[in-house]
Each structure stands twice: as C-alpha cells, then as structure tokens.
N, C-alpha and C. Protein backbone atom coordinates (compact mmCIF):
# COMPACT_ATOMS: atom_id res chain seq x y z
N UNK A 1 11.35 10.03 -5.73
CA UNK A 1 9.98 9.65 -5.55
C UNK A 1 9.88 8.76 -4.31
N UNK A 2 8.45 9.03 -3.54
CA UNK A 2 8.66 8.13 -2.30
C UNK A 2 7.43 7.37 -3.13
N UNK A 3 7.24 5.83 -2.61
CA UNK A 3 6.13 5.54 -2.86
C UNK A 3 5.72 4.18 -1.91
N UNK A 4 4.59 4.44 -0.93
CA UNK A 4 4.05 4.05 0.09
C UNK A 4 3.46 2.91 -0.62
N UNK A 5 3.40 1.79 0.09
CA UNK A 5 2.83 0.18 -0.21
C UNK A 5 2.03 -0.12 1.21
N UNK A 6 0.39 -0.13 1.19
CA UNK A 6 0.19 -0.28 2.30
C UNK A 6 -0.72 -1.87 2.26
N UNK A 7 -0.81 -2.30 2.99
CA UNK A 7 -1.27 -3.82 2.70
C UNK A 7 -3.23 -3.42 3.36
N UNK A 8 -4.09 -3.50 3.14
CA UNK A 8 -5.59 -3.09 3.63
C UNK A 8 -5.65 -3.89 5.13
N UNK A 9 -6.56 -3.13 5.62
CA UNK A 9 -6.75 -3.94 7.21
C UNK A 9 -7.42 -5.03 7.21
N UNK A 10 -7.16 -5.68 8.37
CA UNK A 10 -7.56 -6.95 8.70
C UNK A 10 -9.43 -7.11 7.92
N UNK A 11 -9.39 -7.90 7.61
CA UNK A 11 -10.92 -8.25 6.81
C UNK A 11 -11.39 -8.95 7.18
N UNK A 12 -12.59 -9.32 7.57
CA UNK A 12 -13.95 -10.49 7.85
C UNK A 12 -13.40 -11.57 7.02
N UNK A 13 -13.66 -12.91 7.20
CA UNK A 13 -13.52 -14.10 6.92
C UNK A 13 -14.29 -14.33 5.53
N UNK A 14 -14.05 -15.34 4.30
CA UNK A 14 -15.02 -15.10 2.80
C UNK A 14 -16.51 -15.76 3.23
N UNK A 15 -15.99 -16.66 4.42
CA UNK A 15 -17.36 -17.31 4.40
C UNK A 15 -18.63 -16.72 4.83
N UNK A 16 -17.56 -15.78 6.20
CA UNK A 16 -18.79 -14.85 6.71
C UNK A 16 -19.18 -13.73 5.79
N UNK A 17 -18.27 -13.25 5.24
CA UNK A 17 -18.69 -12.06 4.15
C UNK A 17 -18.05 -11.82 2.66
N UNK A 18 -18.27 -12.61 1.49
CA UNK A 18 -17.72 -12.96 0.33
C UNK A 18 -17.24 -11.68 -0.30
N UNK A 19 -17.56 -10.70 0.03
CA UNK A 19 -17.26 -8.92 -0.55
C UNK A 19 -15.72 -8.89 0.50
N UNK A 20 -16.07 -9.37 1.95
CA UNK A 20 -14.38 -8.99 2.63
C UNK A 20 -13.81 -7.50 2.73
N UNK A 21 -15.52 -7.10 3.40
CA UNK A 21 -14.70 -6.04 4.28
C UNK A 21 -13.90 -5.83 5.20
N UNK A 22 -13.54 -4.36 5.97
CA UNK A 22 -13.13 -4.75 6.97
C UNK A 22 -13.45 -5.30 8.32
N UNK A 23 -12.74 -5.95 9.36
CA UNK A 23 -13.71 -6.44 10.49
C UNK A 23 -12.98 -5.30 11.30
N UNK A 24 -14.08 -5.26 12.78
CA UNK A 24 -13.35 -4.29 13.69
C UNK A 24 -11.86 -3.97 13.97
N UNK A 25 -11.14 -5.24 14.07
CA UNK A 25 -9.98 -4.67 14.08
C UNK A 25 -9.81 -4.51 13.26
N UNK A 26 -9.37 -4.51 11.58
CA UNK A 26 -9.30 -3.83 10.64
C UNK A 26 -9.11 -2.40 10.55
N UNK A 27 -10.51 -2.13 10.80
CA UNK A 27 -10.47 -0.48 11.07
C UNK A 27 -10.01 -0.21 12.53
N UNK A 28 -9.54 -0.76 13.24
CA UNK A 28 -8.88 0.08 14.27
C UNK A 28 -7.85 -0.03 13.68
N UNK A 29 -7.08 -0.84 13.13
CA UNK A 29 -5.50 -0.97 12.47
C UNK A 29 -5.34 0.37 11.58
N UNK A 30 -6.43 0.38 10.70
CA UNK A 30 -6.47 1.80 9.46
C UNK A 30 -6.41 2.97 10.20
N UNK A 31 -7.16 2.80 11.28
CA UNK A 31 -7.54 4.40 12.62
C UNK A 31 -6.36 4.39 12.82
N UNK A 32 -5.61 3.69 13.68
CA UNK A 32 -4.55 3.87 14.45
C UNK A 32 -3.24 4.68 13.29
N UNK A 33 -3.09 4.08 12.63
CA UNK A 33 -2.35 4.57 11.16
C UNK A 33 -2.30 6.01 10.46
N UNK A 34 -3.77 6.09 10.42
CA UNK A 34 -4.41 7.49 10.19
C UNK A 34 -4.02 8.58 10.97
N UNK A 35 -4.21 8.25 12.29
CA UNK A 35 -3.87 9.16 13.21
C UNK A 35 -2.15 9.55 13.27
N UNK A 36 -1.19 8.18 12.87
CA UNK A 36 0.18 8.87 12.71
C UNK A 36 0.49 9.34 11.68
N UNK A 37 0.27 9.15 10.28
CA UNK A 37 -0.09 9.49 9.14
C UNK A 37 -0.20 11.40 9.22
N UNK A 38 -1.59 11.35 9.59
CA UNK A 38 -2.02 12.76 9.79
C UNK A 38 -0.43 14.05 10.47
N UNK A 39 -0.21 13.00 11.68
CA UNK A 39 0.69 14.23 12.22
C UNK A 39 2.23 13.89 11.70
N UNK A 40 2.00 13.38 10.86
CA UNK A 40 3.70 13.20 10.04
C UNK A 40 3.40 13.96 8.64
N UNK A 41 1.87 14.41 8.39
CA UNK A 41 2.04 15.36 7.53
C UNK A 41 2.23 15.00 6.03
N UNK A 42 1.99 13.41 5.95
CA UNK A 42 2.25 13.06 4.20
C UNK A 42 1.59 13.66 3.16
N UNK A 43 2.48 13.59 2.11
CA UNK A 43 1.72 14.08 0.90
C UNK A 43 2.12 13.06 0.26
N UNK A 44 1.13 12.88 -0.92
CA UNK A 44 1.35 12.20 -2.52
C UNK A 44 0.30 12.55 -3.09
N UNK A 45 1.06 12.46 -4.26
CA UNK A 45 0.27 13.56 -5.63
C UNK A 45 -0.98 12.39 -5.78
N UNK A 46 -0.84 10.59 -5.69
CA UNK A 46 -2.26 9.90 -6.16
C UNK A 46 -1.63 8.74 -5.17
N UNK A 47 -3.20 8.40 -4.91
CA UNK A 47 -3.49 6.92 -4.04
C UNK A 47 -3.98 5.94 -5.03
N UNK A 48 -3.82 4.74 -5.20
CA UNK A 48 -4.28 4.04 -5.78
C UNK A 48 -4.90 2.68 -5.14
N UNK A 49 -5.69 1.93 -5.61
CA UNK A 49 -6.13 0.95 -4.86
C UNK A 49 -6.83 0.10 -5.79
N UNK A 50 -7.08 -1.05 -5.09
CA UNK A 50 -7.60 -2.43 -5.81
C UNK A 50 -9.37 -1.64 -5.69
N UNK A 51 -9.62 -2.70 -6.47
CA UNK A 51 -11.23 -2.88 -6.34
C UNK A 51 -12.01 -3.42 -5.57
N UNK A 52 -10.98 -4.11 -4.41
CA UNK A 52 -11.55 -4.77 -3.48
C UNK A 52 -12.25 -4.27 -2.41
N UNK A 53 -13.42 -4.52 -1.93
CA UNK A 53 -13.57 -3.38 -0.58
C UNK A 53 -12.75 -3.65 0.08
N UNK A 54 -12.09 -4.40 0.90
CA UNK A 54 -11.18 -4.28 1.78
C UNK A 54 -9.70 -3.46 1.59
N UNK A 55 -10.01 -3.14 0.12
CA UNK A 55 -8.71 -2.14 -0.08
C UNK A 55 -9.40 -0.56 -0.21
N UNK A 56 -10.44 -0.64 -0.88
CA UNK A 56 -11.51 0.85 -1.05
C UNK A 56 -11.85 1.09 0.18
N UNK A 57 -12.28 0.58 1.43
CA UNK A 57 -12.52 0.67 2.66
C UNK A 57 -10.94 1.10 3.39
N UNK A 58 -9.60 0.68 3.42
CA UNK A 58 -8.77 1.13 3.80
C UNK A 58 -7.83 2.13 3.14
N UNK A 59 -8.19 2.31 2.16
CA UNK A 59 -7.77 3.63 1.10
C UNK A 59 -9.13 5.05 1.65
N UNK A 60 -9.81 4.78 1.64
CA UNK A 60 -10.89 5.46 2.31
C UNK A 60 -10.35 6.27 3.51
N UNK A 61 -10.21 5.24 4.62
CA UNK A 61 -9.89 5.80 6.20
C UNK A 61 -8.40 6.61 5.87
N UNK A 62 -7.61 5.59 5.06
CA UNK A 62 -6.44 6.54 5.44
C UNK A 62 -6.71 7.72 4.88
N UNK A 63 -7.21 7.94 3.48
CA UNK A 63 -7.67 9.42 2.44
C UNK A 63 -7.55 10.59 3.73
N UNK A 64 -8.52 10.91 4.21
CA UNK A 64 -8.51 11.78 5.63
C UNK A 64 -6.94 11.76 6.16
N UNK A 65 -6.17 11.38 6.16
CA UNK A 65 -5.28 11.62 6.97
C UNK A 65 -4.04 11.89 6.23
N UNK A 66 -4.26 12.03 4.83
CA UNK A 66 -3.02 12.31 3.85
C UNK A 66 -3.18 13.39 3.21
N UNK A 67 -2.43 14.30 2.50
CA UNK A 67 -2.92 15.24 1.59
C UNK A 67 -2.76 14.80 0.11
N UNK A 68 -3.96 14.58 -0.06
CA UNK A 68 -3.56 13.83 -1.64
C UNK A 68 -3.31 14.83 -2.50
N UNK A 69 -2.44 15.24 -3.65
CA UNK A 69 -2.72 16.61 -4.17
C UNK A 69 -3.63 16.27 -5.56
N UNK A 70 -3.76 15.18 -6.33
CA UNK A 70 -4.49 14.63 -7.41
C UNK A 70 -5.72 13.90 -7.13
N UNK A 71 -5.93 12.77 -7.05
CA UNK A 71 -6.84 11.83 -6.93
C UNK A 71 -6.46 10.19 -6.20
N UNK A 72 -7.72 9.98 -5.80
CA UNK A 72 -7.73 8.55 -4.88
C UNK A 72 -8.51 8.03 -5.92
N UNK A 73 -7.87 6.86 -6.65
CA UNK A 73 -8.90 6.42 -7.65
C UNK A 73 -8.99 4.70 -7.47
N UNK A 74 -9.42 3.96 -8.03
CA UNK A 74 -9.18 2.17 -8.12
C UNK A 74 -8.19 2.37 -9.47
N UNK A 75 -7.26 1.76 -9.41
CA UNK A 75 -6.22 0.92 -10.56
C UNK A 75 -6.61 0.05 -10.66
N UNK A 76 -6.60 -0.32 -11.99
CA UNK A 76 -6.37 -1.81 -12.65
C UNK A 76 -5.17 -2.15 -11.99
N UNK A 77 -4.87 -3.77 -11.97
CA UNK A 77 -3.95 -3.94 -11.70
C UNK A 77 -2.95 -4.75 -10.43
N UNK A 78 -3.85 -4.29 -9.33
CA UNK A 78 -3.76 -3.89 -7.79
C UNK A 78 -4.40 -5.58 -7.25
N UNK A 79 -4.53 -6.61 -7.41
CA UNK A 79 -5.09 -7.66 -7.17
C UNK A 79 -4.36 -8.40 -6.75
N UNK A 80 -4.39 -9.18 -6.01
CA UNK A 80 -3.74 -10.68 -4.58
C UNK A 80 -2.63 -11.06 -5.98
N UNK A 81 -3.13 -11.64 -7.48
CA UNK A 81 -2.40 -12.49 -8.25
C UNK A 81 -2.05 -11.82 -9.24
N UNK A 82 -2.34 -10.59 -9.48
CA UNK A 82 -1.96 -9.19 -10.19
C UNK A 82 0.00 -9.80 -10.79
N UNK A 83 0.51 -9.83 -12.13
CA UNK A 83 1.79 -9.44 -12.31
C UNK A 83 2.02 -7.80 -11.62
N UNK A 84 3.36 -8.02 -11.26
CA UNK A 84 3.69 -6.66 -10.38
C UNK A 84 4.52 -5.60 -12.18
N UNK A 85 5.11 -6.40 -12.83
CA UNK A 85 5.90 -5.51 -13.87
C UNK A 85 4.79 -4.29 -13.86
N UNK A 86 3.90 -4.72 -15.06
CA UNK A 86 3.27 -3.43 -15.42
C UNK A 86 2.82 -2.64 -14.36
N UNK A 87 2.58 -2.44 -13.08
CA UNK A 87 2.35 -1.45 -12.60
C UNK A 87 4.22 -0.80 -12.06
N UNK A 88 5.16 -1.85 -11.85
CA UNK A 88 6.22 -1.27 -12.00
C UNK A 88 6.91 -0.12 -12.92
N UNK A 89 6.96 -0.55 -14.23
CA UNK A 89 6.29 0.56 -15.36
C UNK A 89 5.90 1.73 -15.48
N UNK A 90 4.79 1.55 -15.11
CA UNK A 90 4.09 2.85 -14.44
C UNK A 90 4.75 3.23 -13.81
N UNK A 91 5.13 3.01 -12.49
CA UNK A 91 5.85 3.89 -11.58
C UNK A 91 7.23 4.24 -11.97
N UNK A 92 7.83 3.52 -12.97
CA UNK A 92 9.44 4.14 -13.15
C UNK A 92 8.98 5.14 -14.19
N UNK A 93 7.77 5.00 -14.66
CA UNK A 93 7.65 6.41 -16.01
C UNK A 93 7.11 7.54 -15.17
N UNK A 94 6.90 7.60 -14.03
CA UNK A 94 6.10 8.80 -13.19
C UNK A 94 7.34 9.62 -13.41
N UNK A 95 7.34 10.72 -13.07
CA UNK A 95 8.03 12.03 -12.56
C UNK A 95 8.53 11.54 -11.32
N UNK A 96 9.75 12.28 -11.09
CA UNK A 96 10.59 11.95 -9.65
C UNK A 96 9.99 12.16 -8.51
N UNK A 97 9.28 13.53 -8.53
CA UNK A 97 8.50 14.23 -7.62
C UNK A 97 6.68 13.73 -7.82
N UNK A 98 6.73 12.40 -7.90
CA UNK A 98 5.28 12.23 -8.38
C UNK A 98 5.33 11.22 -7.13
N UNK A 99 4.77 11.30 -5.62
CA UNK A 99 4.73 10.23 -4.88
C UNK A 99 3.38 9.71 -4.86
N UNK A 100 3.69 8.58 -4.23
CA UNK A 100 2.21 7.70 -4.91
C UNK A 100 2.32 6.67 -3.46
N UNK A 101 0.81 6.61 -2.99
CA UNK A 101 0.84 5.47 -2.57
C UNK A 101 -0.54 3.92 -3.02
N UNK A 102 0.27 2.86 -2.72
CA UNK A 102 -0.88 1.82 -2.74
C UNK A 102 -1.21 1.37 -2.07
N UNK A 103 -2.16 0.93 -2.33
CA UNK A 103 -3.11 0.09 -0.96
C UNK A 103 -3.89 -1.13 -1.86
N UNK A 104 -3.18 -1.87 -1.57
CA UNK A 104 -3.30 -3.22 -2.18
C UNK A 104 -3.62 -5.01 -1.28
N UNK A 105 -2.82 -5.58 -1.52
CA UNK A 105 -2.50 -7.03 -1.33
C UNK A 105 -1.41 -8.04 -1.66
N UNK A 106 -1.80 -9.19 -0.45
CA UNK A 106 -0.79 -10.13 -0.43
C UNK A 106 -1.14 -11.13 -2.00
N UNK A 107 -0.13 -11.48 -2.55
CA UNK A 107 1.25 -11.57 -2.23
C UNK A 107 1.47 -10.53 -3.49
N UNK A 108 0.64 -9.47 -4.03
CA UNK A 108 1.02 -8.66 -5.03
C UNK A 108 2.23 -7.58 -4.05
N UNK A 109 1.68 -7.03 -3.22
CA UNK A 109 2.62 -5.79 -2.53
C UNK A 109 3.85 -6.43 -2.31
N UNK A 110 3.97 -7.67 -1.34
CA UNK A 110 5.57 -8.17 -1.38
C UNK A 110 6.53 -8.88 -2.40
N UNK A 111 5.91 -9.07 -3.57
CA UNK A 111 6.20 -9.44 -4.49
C UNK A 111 7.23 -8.07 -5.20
N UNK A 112 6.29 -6.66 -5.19
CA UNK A 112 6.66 -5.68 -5.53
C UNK A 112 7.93 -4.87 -4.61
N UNK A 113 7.11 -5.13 -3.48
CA UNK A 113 8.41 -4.70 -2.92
C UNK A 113 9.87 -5.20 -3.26
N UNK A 114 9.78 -7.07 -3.15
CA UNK A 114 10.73 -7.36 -3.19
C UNK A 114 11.57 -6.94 -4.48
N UNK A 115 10.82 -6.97 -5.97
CA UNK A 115 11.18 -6.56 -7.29
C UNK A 115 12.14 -5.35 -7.35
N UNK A 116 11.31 -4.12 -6.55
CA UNK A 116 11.58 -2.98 -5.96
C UNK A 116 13.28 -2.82 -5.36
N UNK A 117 13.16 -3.29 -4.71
CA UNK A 117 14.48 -3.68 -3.55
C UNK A 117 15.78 -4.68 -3.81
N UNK A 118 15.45 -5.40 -5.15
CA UNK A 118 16.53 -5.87 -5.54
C UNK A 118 16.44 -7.40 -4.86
N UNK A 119 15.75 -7.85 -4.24
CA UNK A 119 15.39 -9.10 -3.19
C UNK A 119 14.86 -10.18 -4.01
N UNK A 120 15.23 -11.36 -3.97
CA UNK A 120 14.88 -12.43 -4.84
C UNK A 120 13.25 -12.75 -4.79
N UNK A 121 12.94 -12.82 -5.36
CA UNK A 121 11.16 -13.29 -5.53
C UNK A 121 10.64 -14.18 -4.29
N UNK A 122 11.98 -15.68 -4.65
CA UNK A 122 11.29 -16.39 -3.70
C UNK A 122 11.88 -16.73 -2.40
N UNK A 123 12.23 -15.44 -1.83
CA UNK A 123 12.63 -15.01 -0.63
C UNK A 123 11.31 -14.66 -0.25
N UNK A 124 10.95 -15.21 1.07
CA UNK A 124 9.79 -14.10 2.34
C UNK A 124 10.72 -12.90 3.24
N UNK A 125 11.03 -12.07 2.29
CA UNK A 125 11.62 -11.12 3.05
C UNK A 125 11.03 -10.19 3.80
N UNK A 126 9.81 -9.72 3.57
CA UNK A 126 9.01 -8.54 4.61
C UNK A 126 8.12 -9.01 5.02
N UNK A 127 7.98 -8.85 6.35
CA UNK A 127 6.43 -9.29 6.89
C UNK A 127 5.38 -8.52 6.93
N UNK A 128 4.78 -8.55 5.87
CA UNK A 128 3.47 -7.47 5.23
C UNK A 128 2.17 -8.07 5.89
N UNK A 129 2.23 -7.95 6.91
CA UNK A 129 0.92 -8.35 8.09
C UNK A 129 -0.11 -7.44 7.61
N UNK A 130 -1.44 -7.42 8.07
CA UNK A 130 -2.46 -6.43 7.41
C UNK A 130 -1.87 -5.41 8.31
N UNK A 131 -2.36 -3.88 7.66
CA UNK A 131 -2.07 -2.69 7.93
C UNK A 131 -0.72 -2.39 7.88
N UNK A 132 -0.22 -3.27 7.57
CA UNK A 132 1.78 -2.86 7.61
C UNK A 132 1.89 -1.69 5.94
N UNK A 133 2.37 -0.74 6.43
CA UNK A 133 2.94 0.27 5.43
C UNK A 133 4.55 0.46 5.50
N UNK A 134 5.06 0.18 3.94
CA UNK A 134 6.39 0.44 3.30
C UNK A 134 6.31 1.62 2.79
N UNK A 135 7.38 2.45 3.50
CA UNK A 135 7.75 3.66 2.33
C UNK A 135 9.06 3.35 1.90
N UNK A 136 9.02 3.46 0.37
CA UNK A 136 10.42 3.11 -0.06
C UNK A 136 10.68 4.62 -0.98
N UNK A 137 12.25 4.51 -1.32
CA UNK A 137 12.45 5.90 -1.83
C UNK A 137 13.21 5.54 -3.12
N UNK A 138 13.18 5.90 -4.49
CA UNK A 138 13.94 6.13 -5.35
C UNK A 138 14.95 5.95 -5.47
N UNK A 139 15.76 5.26 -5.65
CA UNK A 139 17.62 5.59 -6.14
C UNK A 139 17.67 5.99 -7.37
N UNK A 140 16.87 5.01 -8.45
CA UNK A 140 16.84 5.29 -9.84
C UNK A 140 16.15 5.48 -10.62
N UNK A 141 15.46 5.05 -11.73
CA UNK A 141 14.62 4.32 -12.28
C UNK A 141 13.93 3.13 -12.26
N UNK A 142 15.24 2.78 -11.42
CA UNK A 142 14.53 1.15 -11.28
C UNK A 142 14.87 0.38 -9.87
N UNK A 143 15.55 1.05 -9.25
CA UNK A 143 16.00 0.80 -7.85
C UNK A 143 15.42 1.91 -6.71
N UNK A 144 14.74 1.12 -5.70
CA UNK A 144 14.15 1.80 -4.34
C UNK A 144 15.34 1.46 -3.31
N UNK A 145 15.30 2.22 -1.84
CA UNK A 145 15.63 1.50 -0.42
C UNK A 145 14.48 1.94 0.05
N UNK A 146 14.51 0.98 1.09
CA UNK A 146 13.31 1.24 2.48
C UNK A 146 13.82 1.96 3.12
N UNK A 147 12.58 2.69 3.15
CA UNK A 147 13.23 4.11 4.54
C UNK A 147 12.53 3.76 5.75
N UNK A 148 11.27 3.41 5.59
CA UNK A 148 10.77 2.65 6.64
C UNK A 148 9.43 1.80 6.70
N UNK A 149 9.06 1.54 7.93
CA UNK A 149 8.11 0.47 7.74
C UNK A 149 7.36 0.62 9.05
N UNK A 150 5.89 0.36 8.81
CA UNK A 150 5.20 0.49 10.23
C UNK A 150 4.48 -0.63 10.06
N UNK A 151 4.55 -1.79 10.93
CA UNK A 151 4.32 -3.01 11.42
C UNK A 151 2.46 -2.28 12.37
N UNK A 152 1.66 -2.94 12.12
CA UNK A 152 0.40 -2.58 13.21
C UNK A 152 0.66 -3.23 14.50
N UNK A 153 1.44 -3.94 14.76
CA UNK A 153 1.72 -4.57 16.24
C UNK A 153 2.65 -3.22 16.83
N UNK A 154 3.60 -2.19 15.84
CA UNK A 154 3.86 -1.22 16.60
C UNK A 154 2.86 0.28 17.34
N UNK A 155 1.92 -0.03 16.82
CA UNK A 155 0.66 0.92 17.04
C UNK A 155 0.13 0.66 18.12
C-alpha cells in the first residue's frame, strides 16, 4: 500500500479569515503540485480530508490531477489535535492494494508519519511545510519507509 500525507496549502491568517482558506500562494503551492502529480500519473482508490476548508480547498485542486478510483470524501478524524492511532487502524485494516491519500494537518500528519516510520514522537523529524507531500510505502502491517517527499520550495 502506498499512502500519500499531504499537509493543505498555505492559508490566510484566523484573524483575517476565521474559516482559513487558502491565500494566493496556497493555491499556487496546490497548482504547482497538481501539475506534477498529473504527469506522474497517481492513482489511489480514496482521498480523505479534514473538514477544514483549507484542507477541502486543497483536496479539491489536487482531485483533478489524481485518478481517484473510489471517492474524495471528509474523514472524521483528520484535525491539527486529532489522536493519529485510530486513523492508523484504519489504514493497517485496508487491503494492501488499497492506496489512500490525506490531506490534512500540522501536527496530526507528522505525528503520523513519525508513528508510521518507527521515529520517536518527540523528535521534529520531517519538515511538513504547507504543501509538502509524503509518500510512504508498506513493509507490514504496521511499518511504512519513505519513498519520497516533495518539499514546495522544490517546485
């Protein structure tokens, strides 16, 4: 199973906009992504995402540029202070061939990752900047490696 961790694009400030969409760069970060996305040809069977607009807004842009084969839906779950187990759970009960990606938040995604990867909690091991996407791959049931990572400063 591969399963993509993407952090949502850069967002407007709470004061200027308490919902926290995205701001322009935001969506150029999601565009730019989209566009490599598209010609690398991904698939996963479901997208999942917070309830946040700034995650429904960057689950959105990328949608277009992936082939989802199931559904793009909101998860429970998916939130900044979210426990990572139970959606861990979930993903070790999927099917091998069931790839999935999220589009979530700090500090839920690096939290997971790190869980993921065998990496101590309170290590800052990945720098999950907005728009940064992890694909990690299966070893087990309960063990991933990183196969790779796209930083938006490489875009």
């Amino acid at each position: 199973m591969r399963l993509y961790l993407l952090r949502h694009g850069k967002a407007k400030a709470a004061q200027k906009d308490p919902q926290r969409p995205l701001n322009h760069k935001g969506r150029q970060q999601i565009q730019h992504l989209a566009t490599l996305l598209s010609a690398a040809k991904i698939t996963v069977n479901d997208l999942w995402h917070s309830e946040q607009t700034r995650a429904i807004e960057t689950a959105q842009a990328i949608s277009g540029a992936l082939k989802i084969k199931n559904k793009m839906q909101i998860h429970p779950g998916l939130n900044p202070g979210d426990p990572v187990e139970p959606i861990i759970q979930e993903i070790t009960n999927r099917r091998p061939d069931q790839d999935l990606m999220i589009v979530g938040h700090l500090p839920f995604l690096a939290n997971m990752a790190n869980q993921l990867l065998g990496i101590d909690q309170n290590q800052n091991s990945i720098e999950f900047a907005t728009g940064t996407l992890l694909c990690l791959e299966s070893v087990n049931e309960t063990e991933f490696n990183l196969i790779w990572m796209i930083n938006p400063a490489m875009l």
